[in-house]
N, C-alpha and C. Protein backbone atom coordinates (compact mmCIF):
# COMPACT_ATOMS: atom_id res chain seq x y z
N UNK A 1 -20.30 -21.85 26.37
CA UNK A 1 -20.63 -21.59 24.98
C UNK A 1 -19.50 -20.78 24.36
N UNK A 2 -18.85 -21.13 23.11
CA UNK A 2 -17.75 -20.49 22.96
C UNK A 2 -18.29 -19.71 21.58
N UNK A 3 -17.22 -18.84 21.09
CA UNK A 3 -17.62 -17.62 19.91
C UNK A 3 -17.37 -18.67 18.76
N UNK A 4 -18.56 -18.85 17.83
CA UNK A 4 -18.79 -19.62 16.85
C UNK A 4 -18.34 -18.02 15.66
N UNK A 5 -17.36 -18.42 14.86
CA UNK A 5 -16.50 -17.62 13.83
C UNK A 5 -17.37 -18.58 12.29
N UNK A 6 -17.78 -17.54 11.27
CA UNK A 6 -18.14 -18.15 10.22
C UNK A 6 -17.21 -19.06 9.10
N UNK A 7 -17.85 -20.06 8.79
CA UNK A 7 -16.64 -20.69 7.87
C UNK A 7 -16.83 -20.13 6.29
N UNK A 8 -15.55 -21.32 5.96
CA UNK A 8 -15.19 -20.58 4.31
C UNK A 8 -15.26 -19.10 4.35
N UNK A 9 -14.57 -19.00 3.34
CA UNK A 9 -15.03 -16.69 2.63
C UNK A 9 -16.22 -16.43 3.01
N UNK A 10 -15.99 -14.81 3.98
CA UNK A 10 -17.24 -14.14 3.82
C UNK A 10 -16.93 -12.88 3.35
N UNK A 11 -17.83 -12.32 3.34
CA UNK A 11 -17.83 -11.72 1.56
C UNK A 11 -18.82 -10.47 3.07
N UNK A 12 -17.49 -9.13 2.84
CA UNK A 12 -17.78 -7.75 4.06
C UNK A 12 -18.32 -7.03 2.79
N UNK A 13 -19.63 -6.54 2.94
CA UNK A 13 -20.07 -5.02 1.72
C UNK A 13 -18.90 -4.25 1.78
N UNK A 14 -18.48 -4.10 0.41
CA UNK A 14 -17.88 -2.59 0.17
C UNK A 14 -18.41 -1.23 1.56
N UNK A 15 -18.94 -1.36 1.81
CA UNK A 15 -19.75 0.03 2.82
C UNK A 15 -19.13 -0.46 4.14
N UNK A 16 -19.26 -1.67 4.62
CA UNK A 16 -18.65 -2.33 6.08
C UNK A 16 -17.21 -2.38 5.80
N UNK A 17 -16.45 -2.52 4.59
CA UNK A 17 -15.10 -2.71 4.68
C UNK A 17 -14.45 -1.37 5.00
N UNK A 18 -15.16 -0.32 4.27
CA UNK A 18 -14.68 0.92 4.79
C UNK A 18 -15.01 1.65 5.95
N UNK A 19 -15.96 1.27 6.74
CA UNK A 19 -16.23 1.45 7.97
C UNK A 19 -15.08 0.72 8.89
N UNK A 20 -14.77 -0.33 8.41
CA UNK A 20 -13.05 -1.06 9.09
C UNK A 20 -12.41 -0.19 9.33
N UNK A 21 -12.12 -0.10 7.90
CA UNK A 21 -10.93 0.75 7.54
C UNK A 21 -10.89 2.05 8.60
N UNK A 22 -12.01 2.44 8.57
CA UNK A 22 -11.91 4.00 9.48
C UNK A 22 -11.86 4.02 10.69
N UNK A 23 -12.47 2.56 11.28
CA UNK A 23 -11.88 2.33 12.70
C UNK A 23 -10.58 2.25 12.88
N UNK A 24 -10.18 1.83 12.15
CA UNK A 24 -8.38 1.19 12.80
C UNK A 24 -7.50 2.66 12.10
N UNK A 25 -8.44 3.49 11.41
CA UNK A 25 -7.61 4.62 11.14
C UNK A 25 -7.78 5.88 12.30
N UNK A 26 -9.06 5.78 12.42
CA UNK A 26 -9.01 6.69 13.99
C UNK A 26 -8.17 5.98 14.76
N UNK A 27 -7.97 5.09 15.18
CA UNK A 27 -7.73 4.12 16.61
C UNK A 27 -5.60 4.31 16.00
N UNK A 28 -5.15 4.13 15.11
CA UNK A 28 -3.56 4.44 14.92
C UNK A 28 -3.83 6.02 14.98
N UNK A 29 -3.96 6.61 14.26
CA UNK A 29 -3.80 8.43 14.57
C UNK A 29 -3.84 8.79 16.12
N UNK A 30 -4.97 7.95 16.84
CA UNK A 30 -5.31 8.49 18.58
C UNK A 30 -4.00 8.08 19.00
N UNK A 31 -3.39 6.77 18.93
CA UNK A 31 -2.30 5.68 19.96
C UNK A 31 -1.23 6.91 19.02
N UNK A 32 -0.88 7.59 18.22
CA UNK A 32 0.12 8.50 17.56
C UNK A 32 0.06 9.83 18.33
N UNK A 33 -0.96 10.05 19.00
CA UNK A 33 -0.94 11.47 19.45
C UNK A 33 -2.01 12.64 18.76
N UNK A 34 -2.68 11.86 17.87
CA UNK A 34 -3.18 13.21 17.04
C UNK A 34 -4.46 13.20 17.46
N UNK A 35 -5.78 14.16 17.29
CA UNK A 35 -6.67 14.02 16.97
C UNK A 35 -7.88 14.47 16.11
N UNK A 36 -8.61 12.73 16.04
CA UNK A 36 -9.13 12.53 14.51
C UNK A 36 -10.46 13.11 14.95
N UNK A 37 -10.99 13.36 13.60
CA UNK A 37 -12.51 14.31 13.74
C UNK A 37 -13.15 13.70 12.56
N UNK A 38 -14.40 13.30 13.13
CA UNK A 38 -15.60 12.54 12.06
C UNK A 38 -16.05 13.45 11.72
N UNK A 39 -16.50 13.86 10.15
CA UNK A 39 -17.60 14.30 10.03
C UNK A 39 -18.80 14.43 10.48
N UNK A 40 -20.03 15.12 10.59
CA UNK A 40 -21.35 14.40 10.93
C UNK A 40 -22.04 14.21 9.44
N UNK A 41 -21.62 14.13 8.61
CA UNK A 41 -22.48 13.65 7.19
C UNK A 41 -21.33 12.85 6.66
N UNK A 42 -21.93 11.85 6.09
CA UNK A 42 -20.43 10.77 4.94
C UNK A 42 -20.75 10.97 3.88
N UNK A 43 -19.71 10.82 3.19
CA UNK A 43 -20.26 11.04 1.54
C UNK A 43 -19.15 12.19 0.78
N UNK A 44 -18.67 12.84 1.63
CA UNK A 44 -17.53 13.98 1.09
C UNK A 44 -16.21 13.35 0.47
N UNK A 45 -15.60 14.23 0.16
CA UNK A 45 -14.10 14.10 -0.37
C UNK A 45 -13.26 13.45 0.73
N UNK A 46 -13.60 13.36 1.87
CA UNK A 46 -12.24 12.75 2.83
C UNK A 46 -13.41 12.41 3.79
N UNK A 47 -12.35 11.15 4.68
CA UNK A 47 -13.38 10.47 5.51
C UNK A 47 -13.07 11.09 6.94
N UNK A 48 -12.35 11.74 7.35
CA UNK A 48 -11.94 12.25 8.61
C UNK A 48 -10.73 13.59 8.74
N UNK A 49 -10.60 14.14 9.56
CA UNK A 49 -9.82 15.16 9.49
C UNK A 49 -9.01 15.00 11.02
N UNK A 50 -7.61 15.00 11.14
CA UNK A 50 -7.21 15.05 12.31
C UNK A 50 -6.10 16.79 12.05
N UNK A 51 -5.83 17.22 13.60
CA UNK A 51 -5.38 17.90 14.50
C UNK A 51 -4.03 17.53 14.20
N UNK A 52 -2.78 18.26 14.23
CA UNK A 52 -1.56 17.65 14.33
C UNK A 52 -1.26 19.09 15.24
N UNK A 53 0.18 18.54 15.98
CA UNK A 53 1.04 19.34 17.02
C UNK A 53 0.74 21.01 17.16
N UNK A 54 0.84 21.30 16.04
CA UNK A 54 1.27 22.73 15.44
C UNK A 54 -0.30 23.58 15.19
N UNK A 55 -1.40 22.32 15.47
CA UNK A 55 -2.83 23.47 15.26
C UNK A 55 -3.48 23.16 13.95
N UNK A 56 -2.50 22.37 12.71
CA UNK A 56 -2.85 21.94 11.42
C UNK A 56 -3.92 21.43 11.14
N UNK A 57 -4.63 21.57 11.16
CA UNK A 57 -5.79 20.33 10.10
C UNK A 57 -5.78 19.94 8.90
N UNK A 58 -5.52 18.12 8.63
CA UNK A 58 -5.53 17.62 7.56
C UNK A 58 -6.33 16.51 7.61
N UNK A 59 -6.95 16.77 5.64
CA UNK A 59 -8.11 16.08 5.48
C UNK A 59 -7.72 14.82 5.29
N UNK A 60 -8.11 13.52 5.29
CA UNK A 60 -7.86 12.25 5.20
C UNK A 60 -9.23 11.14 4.43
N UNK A 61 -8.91 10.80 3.35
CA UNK A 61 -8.95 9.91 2.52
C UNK A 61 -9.03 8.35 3.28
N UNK A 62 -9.71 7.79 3.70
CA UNK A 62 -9.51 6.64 4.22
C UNK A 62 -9.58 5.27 2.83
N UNK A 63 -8.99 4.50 2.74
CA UNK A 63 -8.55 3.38 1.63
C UNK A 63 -8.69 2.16 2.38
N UNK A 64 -9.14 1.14 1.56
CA UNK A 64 -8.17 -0.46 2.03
C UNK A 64 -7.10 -0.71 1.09
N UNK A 65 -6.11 -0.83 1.70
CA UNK A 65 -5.22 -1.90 0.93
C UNK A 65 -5.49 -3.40 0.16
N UNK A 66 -4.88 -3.61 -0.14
CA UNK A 66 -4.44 -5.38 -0.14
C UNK A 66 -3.28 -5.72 -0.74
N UNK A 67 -2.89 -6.57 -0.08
CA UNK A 67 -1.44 -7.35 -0.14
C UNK A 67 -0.92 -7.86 -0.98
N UNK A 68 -0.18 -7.94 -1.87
CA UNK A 68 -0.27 -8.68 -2.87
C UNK A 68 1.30 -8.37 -3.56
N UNK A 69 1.69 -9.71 -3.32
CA UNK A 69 3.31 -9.39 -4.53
C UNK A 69 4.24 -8.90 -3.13
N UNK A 70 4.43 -8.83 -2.11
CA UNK A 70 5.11 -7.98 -1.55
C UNK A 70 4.77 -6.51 -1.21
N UNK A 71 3.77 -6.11 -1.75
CA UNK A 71 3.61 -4.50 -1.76
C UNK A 71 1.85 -4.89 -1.38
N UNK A 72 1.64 -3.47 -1.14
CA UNK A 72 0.09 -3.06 -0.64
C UNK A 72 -0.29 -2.24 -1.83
N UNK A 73 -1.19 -2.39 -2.27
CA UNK A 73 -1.94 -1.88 -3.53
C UNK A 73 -3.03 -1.12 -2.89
N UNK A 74 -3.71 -0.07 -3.64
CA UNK A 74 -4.70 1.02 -3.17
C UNK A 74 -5.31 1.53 -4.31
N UNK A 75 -6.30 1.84 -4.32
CA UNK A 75 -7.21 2.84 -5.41
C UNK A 75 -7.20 4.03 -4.84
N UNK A 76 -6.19 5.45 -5.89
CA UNK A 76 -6.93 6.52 -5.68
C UNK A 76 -7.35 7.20 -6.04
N UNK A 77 -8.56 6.53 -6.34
CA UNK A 77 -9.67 7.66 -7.14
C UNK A 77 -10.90 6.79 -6.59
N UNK A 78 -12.02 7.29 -6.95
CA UNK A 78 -13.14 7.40 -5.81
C UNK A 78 -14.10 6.12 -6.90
N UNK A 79 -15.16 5.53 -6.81
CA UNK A 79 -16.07 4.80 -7.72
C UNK A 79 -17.25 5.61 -8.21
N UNK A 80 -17.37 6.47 -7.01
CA UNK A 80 -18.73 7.21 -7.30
C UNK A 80 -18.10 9.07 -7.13
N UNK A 81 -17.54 9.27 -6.86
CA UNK A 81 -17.32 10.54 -7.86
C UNK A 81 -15.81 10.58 -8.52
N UNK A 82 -16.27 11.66 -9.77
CA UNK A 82 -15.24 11.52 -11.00
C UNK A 82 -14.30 12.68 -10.47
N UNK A 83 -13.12 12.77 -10.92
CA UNK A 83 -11.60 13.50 -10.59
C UNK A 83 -10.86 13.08 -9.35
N UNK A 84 -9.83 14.00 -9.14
CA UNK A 84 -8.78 13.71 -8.33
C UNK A 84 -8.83 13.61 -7.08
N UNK A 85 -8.76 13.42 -6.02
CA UNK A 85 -8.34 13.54 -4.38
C UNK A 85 -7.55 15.16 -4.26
N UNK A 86 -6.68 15.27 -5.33
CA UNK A 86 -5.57 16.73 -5.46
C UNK A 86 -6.67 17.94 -4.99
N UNK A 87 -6.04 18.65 -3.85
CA UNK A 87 -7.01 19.72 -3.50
C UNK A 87 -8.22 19.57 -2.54
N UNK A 88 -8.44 17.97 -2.51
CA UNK A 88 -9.92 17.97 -1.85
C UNK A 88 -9.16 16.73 -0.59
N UNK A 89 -8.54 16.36 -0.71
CA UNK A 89 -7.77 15.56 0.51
C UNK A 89 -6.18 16.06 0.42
N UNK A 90 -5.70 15.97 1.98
CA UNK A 90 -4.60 15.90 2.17
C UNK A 90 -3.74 14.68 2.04
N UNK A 91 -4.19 13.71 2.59
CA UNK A 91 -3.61 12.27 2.94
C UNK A 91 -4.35 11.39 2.39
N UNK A 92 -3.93 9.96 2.22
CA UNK A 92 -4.68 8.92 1.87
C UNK A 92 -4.11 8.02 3.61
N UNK A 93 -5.43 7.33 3.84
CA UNK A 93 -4.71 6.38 5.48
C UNK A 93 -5.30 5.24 4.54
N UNK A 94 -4.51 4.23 4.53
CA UNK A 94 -4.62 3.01 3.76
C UNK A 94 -3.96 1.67 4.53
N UNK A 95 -5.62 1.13 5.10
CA UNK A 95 -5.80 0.00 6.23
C UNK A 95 -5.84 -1.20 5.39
N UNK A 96 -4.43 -1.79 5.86
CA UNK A 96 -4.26 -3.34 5.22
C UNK A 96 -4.14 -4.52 6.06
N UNK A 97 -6.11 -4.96 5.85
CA UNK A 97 -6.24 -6.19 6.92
C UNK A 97 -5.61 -7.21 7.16
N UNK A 98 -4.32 -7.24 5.80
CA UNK A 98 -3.65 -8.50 6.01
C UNK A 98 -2.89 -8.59 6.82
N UNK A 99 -1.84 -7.22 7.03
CA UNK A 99 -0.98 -6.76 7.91
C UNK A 99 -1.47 -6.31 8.74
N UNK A 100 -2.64 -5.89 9.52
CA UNK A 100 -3.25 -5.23 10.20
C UNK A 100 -2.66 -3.60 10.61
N UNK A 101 -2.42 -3.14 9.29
CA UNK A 101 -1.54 -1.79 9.71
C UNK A 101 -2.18 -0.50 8.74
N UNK A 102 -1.82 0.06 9.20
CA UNK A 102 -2.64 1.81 8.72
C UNK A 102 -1.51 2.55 7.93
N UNK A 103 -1.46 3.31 7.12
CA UNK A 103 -0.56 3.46 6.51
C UNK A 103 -0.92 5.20 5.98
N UNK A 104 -0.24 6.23 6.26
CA UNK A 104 -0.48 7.49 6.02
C UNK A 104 0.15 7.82 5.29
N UNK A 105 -0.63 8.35 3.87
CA UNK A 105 0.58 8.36 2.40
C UNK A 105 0.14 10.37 1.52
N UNK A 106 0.56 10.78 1.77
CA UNK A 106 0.38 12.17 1.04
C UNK A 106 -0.24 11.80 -0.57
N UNK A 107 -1.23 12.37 -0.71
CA UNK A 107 -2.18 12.62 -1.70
C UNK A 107 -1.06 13.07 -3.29
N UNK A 108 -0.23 14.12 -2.68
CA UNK A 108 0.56 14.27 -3.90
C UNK A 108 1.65 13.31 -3.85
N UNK A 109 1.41 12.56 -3.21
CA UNK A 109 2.53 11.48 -3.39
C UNK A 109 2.52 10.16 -4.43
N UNK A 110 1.32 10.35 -5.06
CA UNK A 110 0.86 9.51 -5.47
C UNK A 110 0.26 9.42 -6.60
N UNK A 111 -0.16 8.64 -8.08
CA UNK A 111 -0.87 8.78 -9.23
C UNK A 111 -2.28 9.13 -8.46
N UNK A 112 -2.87 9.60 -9.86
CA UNK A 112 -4.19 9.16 -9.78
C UNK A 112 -5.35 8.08 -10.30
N UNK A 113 -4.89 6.78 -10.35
CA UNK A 113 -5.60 6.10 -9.95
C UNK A 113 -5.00 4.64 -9.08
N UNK A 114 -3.87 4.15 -9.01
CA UNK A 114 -3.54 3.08 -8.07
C UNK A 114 -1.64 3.30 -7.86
N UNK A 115 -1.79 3.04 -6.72
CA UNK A 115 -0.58 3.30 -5.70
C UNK A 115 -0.12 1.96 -5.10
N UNK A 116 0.99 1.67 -5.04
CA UNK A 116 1.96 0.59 -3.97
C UNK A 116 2.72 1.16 -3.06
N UNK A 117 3.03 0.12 -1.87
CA UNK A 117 3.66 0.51 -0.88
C UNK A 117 4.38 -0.44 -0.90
N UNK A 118 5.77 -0.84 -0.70
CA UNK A 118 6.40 -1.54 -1.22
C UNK A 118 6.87 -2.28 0.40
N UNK A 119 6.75 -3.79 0.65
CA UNK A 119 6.41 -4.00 2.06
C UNK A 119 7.88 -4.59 2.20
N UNK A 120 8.08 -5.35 0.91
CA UNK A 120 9.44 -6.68 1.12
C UNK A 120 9.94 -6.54 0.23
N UNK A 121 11.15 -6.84 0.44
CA UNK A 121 12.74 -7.11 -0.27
C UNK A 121 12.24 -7.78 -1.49
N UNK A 122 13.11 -7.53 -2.70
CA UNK A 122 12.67 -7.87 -3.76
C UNK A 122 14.07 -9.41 -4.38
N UNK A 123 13.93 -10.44 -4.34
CA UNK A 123 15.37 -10.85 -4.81
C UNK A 123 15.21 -11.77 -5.44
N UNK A 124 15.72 -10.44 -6.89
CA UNK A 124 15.24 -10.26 -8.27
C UNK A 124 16.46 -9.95 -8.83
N UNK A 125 16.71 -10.46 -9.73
CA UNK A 125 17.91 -10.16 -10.65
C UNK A 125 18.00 -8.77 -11.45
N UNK A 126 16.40 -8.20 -11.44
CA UNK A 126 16.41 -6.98 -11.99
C UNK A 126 16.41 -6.10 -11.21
N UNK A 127 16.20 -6.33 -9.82
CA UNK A 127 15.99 -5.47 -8.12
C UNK A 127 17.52 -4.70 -8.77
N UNK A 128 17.97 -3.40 -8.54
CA UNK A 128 18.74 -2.75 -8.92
C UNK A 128 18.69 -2.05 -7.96
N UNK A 129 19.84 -0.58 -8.09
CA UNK A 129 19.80 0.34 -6.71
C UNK A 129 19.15 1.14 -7.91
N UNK A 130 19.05 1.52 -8.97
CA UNK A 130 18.14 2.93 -9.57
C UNK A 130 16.59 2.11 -9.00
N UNK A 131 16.37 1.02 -9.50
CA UNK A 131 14.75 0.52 -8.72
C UNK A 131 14.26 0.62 -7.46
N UNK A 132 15.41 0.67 -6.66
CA UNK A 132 14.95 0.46 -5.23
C UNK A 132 15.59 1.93 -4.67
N UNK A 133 15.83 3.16 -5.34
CA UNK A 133 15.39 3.85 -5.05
C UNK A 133 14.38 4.79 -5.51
N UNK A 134 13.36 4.44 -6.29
CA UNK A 134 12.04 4.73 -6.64
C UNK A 134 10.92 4.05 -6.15
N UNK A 135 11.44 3.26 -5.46
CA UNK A 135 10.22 2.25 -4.19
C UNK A 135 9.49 3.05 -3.74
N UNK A 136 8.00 3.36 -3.23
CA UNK A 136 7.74 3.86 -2.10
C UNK A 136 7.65 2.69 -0.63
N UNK A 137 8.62 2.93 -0.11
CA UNK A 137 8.77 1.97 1.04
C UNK A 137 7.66 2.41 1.96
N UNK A 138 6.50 1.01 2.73
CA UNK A 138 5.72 1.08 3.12
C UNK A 138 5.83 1.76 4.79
N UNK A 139 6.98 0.96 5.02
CA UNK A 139 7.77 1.32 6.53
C UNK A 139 7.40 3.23 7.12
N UNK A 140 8.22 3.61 5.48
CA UNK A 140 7.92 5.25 5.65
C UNK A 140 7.05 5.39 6.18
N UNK A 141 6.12 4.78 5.77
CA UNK A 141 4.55 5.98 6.04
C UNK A 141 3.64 5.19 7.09
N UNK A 142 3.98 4.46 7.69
CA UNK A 142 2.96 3.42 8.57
C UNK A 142 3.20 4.62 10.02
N UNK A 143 1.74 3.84 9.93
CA UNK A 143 1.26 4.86 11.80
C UNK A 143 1.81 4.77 12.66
């Protein structure tokens, strides 16, 4: 009997996609060395908190990406509560199923409401060196 996979689009709840997301964001931080810490309640400003070298604790924002144009696109700002991430997360980790990659991006690194990670070469007649050095290159920040 072999593993029967569903056909055409299926359509993951908003609630299961980010439960993805937070697997493959614990699971790159652990294979990195760090360690990640669940809450025991969901619903806060950040979805996990990891441990770094030095004793640090930083809060983490878990995101999905998606692919699109060459770059990874992200929302950061929340659906269900109003203001910033600034102050209440450290990081955004932004899991892009297309690439299957995790991506750790500083909170002040970023607007507040949508962010790119810039994945591929652009070759574009307007691609310039002042443009492509205001990229945020995705490479940087991957797990």
């Amino acid at each position: 009997m072999g593993f029967l996979r569903p056909e055409g689009k299926v359509h993951i709840a908003p609630l299961a996609k980010g439960s993805v997301a937070e697997t493959h964001t614990v699971a790159a931080l652990a294979r990195c060395g760090y360690f990640p810490l669940l809450p025991a309640i969901a619903g806060g400003r950040y979805d996990l908190v990891f441990e770094d070298a030095e004793g640090n604790f930083w809060r983490v924002q878990v995101k999905t990406g998606r692919y699109k144009g060459g770059s990874i696109e992200f929302h950061t700002k929340s659906n269900t509560v109003k203001g910033s991430y600034r102050g209440q997360a450290d990081y955004f980790a932004v899991y892009c199923p297309d690439l299957g990659k995790v991506y750790l991006v500083p909170v002040s690194e970023v607007t507040e409401s949508l962010a790119t990670l810039r994945v591929d070469e652009l070759n574009d007649s307007r691609w310039n060196r002042m443009n492509k050095k205001r990229v945020r290159w995705a490479q940087g920040y991957e797990l």
